[in-house]
N, C-alpha and C. Protein backbone atom coordinates (compact mmCIF):
# COMPACT_ATOMS: atom_id res chain seq x y z
N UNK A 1 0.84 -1.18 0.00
CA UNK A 1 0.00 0.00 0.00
C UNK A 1 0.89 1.25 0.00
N UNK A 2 0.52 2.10 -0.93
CA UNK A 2 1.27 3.55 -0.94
C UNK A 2 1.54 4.33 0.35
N UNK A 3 2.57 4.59 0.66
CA UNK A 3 2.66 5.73 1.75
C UNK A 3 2.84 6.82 1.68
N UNK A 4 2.10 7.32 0.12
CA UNK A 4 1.80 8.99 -0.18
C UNK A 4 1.33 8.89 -0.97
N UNK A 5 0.75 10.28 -1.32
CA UNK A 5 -0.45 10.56 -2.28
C UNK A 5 -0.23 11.86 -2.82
N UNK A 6 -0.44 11.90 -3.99
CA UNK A 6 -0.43 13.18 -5.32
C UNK A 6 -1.88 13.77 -5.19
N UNK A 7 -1.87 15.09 -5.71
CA UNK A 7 -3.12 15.38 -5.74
C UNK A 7 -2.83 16.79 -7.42
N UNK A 8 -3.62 16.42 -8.45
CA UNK A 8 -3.25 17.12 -9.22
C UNK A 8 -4.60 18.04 -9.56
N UNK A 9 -4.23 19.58 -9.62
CA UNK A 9 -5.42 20.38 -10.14
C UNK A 9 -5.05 21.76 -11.13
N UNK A 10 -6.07 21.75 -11.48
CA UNK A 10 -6.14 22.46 -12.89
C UNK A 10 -6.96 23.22 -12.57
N UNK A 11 -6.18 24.59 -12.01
CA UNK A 11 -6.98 25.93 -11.63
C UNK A 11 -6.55 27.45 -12.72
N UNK A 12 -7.99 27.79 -12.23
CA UNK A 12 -7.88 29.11 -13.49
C UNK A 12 -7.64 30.45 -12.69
N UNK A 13 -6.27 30.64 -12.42
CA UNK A 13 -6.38 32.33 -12.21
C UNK A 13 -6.43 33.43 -13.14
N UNK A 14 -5.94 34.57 -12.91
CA UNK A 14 -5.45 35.30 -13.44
C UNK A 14 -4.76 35.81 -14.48
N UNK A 15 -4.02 34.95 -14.38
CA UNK A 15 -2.75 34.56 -15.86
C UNK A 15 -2.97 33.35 -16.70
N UNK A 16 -4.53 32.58 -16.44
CA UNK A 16 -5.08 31.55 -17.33
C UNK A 16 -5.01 30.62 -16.01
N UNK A 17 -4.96 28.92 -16.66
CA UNK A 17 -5.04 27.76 -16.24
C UNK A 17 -3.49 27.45 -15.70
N UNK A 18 -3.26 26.56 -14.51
CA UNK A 18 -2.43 26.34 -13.80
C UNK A 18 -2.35 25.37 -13.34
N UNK A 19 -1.38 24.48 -13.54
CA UNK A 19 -1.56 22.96 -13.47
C UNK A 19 -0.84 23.10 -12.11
N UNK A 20 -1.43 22.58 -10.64
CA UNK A 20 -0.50 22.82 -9.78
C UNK A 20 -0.48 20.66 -9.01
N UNK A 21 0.57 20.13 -8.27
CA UNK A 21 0.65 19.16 -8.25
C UNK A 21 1.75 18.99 -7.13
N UNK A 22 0.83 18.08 -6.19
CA UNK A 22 1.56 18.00 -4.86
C UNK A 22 1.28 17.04 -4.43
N UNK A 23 2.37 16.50 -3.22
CA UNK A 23 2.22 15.36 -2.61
C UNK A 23 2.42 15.70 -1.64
N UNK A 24 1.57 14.65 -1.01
CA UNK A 24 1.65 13.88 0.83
C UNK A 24 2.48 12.43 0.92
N UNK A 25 3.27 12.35 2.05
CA UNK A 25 4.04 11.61 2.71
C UNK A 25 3.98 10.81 3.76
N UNK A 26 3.67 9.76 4.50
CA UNK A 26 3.40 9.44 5.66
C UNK A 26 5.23 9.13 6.82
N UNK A 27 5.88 9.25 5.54
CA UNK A 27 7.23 8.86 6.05
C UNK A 27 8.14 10.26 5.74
N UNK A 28 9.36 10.20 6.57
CA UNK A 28 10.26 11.19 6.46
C UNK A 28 10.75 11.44 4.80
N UNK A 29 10.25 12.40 4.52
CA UNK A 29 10.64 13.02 3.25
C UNK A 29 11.95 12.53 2.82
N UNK A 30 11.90 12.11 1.60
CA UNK A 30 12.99 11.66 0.90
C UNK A 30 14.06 12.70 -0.26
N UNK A 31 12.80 13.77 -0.76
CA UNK A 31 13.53 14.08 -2.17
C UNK A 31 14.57 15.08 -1.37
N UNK A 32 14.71 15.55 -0.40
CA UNK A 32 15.48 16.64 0.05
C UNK A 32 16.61 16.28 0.41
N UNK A 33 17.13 14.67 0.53
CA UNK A 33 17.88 14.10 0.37
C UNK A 33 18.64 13.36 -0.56
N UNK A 34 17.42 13.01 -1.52
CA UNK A 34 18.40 12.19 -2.99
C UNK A 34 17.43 12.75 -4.08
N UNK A 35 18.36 13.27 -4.92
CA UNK A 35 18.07 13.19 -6.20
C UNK A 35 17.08 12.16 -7.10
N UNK A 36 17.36 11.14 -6.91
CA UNK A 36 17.01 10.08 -7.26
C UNK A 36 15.61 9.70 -6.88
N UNK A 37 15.30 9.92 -6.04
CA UNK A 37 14.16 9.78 -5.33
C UNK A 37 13.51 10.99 -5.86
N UNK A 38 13.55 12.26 -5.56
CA UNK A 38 13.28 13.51 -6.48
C UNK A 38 12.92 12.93 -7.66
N UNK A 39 13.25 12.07 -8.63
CA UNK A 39 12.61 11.77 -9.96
C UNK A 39 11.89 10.77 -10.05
N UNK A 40 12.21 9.97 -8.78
CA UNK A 40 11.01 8.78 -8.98
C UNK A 40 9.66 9.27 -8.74
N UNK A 41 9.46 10.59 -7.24
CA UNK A 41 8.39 11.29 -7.29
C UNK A 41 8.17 12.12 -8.56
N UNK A 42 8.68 12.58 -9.28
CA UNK A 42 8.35 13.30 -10.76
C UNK A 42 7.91 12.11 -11.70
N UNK A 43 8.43 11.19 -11.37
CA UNK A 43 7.43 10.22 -12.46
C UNK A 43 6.28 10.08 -12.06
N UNK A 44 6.02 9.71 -10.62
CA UNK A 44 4.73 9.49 -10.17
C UNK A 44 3.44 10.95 -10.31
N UNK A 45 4.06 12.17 -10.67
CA UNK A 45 3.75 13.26 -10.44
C UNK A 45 3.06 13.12 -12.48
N UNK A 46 3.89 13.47 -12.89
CA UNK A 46 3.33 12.79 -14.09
C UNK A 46 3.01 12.32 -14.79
N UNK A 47 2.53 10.86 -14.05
CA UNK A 47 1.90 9.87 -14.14
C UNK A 47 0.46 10.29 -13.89
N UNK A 48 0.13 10.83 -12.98
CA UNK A 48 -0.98 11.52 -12.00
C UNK A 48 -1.62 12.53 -13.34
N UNK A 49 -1.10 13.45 -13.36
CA UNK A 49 -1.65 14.39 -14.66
C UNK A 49 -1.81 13.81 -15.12
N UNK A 50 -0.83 12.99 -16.45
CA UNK A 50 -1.44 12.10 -17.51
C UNK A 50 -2.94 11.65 -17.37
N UNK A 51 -3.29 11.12 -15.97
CA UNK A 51 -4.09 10.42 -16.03
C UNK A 51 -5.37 11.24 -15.69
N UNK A 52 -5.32 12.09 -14.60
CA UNK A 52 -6.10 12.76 -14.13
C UNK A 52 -6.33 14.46 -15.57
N UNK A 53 -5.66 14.71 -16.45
CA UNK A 53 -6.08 15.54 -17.28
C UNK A 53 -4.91 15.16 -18.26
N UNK A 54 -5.54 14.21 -19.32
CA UNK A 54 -5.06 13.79 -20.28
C UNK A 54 -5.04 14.84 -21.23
N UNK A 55 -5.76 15.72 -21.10
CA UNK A 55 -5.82 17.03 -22.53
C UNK A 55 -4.30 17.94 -22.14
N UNK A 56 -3.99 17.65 -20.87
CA UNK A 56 -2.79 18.41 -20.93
C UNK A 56 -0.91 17.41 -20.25
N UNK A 57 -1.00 16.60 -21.42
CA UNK A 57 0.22 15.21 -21.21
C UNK A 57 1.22 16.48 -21.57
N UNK A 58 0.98 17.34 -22.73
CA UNK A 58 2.46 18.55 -22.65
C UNK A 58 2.56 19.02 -21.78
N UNK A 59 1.77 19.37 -21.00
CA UNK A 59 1.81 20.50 -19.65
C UNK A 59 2.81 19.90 -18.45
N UNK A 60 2.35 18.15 -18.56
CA UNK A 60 3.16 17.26 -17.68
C UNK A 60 4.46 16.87 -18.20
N UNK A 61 4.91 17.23 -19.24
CA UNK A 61 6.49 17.13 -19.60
C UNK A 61 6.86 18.43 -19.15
N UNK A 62 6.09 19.53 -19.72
CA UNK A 62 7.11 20.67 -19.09
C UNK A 62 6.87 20.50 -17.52
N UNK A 63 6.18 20.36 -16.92
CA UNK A 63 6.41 20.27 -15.53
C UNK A 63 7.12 19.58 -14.75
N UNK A 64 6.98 18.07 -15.59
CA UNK A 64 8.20 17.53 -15.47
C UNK A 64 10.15 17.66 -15.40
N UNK A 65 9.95 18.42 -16.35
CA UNK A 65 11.07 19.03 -17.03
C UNK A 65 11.87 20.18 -16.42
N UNK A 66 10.63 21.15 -16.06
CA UNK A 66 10.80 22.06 -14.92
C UNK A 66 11.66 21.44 -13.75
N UNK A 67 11.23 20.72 -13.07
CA UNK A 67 11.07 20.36 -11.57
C UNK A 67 12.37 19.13 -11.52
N UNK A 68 12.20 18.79 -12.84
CA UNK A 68 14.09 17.97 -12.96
C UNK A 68 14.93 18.96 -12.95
N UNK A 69 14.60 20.15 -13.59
CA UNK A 69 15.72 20.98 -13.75
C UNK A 69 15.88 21.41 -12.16
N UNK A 70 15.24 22.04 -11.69
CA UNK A 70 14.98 22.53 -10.30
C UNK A 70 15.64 21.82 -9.45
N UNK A 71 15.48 20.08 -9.64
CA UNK A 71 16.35 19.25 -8.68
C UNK A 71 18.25 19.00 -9.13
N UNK A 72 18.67 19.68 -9.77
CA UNK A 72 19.87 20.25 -10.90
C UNK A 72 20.19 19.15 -12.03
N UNK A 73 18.76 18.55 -12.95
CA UNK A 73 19.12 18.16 -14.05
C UNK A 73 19.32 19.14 -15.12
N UNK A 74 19.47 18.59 -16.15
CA UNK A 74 19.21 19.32 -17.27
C UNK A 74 18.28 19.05 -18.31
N UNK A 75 17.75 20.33 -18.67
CA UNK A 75 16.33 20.11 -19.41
C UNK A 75 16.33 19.08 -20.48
N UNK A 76 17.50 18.93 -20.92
CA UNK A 76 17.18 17.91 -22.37
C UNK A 76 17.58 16.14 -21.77
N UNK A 77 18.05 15.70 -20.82
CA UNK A 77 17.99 14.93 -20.14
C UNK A 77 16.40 14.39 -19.53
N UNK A 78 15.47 15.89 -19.12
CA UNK A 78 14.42 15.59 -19.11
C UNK A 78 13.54 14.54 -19.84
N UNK A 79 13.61 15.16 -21.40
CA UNK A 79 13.16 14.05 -22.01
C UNK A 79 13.28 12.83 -22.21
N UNK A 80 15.06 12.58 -22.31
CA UNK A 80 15.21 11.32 -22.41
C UNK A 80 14.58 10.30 -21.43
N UNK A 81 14.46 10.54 -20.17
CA UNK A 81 13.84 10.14 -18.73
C UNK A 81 12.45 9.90 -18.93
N UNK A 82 11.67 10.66 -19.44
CA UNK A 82 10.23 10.17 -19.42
C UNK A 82 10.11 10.00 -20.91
N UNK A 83 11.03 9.32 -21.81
CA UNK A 83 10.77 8.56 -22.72
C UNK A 83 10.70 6.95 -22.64
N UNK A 84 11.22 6.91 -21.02
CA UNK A 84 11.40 5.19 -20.45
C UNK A 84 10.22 4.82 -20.33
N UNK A 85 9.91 3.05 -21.11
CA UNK A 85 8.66 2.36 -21.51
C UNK A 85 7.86 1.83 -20.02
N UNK A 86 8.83 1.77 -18.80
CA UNK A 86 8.50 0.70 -17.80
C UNK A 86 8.94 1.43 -16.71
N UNK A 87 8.70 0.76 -15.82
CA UNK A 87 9.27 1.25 -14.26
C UNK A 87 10.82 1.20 -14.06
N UNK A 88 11.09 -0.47 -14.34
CA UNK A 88 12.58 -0.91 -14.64
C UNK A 88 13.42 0.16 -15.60
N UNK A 89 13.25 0.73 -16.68
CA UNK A 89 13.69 1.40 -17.48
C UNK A 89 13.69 2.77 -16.63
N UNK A 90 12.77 2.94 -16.48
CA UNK A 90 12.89 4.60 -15.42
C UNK A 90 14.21 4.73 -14.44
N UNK A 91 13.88 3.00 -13.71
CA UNK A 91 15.16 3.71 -12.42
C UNK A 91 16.26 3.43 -13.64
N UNK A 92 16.66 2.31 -14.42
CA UNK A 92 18.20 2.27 -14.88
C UNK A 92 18.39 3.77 -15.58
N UNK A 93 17.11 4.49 -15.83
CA UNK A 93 17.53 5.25 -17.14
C UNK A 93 18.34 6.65 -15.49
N UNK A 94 17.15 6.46 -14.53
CA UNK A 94 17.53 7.54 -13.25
C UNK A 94 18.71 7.40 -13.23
N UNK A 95 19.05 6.15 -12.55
CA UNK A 95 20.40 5.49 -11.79
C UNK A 95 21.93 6.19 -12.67
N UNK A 96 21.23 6.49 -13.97
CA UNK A 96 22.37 6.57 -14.98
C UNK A 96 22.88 8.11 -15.06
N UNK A 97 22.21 8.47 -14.74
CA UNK A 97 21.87 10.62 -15.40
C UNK A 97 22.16 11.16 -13.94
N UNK A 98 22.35 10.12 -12.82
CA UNK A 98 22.80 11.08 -11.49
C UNK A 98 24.50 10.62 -11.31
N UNK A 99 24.65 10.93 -10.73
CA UNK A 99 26.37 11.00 -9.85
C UNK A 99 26.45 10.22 -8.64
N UNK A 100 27.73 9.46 -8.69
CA UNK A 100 28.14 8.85 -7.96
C UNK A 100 27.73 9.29 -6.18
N UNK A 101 27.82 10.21 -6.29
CA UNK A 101 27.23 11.15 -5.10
C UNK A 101 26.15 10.74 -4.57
N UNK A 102 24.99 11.24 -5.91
CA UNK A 102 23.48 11.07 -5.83
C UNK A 102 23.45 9.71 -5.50
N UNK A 103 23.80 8.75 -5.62
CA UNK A 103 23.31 7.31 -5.75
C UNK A 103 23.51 7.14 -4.34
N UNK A 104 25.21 7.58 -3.93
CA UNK A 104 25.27 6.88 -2.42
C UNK A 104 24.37 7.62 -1.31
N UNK A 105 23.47 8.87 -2.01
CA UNK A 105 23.10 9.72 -1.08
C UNK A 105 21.61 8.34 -1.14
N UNK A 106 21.17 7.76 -1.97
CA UNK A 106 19.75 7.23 -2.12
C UNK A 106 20.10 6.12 -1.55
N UNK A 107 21.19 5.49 -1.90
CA UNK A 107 21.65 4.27 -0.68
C UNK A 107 21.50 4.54 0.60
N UNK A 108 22.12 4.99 1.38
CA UNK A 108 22.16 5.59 2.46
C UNK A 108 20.73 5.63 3.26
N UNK A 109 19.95 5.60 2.63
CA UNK A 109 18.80 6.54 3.23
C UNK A 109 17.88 5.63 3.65
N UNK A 110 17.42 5.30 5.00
CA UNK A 110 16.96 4.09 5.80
C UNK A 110 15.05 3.97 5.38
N UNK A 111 14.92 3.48 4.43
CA UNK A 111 13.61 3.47 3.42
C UNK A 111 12.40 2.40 4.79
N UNK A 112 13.02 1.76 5.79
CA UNK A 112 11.97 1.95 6.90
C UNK A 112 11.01 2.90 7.11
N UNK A 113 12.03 4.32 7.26
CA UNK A 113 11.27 5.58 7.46
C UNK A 113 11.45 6.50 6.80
N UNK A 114 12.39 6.76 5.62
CA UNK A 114 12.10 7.62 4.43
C UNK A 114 10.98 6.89 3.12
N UNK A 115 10.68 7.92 2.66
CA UNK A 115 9.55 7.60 1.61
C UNK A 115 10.80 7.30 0.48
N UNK A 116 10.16 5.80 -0.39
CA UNK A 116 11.00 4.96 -1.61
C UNK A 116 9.87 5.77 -2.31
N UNK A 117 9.97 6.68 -4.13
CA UNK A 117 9.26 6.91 -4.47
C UNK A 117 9.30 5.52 -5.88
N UNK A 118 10.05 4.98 -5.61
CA UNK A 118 10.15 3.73 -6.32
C UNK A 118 9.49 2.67 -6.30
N UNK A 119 9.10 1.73 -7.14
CA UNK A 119 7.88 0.79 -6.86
C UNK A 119 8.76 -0.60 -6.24
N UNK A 120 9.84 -0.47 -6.34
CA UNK A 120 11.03 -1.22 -5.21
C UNK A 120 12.27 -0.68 -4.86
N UNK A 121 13.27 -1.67 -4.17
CA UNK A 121 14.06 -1.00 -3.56
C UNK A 121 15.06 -2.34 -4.51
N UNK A 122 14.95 -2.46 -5.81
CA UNK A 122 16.21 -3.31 -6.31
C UNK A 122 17.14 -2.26 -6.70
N UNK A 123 17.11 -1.10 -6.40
CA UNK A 123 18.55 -0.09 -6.73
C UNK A 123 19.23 -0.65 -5.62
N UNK A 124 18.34 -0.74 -4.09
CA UNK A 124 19.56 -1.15 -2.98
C UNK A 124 20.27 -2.54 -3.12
N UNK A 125 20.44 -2.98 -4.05
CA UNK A 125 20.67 -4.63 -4.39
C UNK A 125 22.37 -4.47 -4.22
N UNK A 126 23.16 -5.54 -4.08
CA UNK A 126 24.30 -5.13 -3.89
C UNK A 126 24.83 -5.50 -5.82
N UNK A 127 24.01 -5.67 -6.88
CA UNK A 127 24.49 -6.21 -8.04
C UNK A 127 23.33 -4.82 -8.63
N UNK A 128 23.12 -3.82 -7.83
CA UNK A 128 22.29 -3.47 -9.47
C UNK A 128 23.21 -2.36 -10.53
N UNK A 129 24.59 -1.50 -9.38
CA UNK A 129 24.63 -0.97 -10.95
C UNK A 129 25.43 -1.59 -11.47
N UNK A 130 25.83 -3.09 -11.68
CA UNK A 130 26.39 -3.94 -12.60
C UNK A 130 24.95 -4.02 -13.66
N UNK A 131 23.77 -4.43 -12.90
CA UNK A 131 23.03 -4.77 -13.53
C UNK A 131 22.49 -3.85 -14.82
N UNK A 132 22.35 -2.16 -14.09
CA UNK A 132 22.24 -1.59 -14.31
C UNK A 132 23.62 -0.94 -16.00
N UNK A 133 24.68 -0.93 -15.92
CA UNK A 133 25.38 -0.91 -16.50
C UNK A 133 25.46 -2.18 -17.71
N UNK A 134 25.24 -3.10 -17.47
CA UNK A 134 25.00 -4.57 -18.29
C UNK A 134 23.87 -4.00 -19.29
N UNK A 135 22.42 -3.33 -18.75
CA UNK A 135 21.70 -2.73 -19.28
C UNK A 135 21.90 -2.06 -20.43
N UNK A 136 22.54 -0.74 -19.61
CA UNK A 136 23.16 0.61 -20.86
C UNK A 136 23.76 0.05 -22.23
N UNK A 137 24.81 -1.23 -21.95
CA UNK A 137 25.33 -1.45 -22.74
C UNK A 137 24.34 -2.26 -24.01
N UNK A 138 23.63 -3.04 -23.17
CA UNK A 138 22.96 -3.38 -23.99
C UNK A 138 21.07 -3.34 -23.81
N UNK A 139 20.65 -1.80 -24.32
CA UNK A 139 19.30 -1.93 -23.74
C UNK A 139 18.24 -2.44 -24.41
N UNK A 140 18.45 -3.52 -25.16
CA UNK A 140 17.32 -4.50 -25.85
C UNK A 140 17.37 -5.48 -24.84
């Protein structure tokens, strides 16, 4: 069972329509600590739009895109990231576009009581970025 929840809305001020999109946590916040985690919640974030206002799937790349950049990706990296077909493809494509840094910061982080925005924890595997790398090389 999830231990957070998105809530996506499509409000009209002033300056037009405003896609705004937030989450709840039941566990110690994760993205303020890893990167990595930061994009697994951005997938789930635009997953949520997609689904909840399909008339605006562009609105959820740039927001997407935004909010990678914000966590210090870079915008054209953006795309490549939510061009991944599967869940599996998401984290290898994550695992790949962060830094040695980022990774040990998402290791580290005691997923008892931080929020995994991941649908598992096989990044913590002691073989995944072999696995992960085995991948890149060959991603068919």
């Amino acid at each position: 069972m999830p231990t957070f929840s998105i809530d996506v809305r499509l409000l009209q001020t002033h300056v037009g329509r405003v896609l705004e999109a937030e989450h709840t946590t039941e566990k110690k916040e994760s993205i303020e600590r890893s990167i990595f985690q930061g994009i697994g919640l951005l997938y789930h974030m635009v997953d949520e739009i997609a689904r909840r206002q399909p008339n605006y799937a562009r609105v959820g790349v740039d927001f997407f895109n935004t909010r990678f950049y914000g966590l210090g990706g870079r915008l054209d990296i953006g795309d490549v990231l939510l061009s991944a077909d599967s869940w599996k493809v998401r984290m290898y494509s994550a695992w790949i576009v962060i830094d040695k840094k980022s990774r040990a910061e998402a290791l580290k982080l005691d997923y008892s009581k931080f929020q995994n925005y991941w649908p598992t924890l096989d990044f913590c595997a002691k073989d995944w970025s072999a696995e992960v790398e085995a991948w890149m090389n060959d991603p068919n």
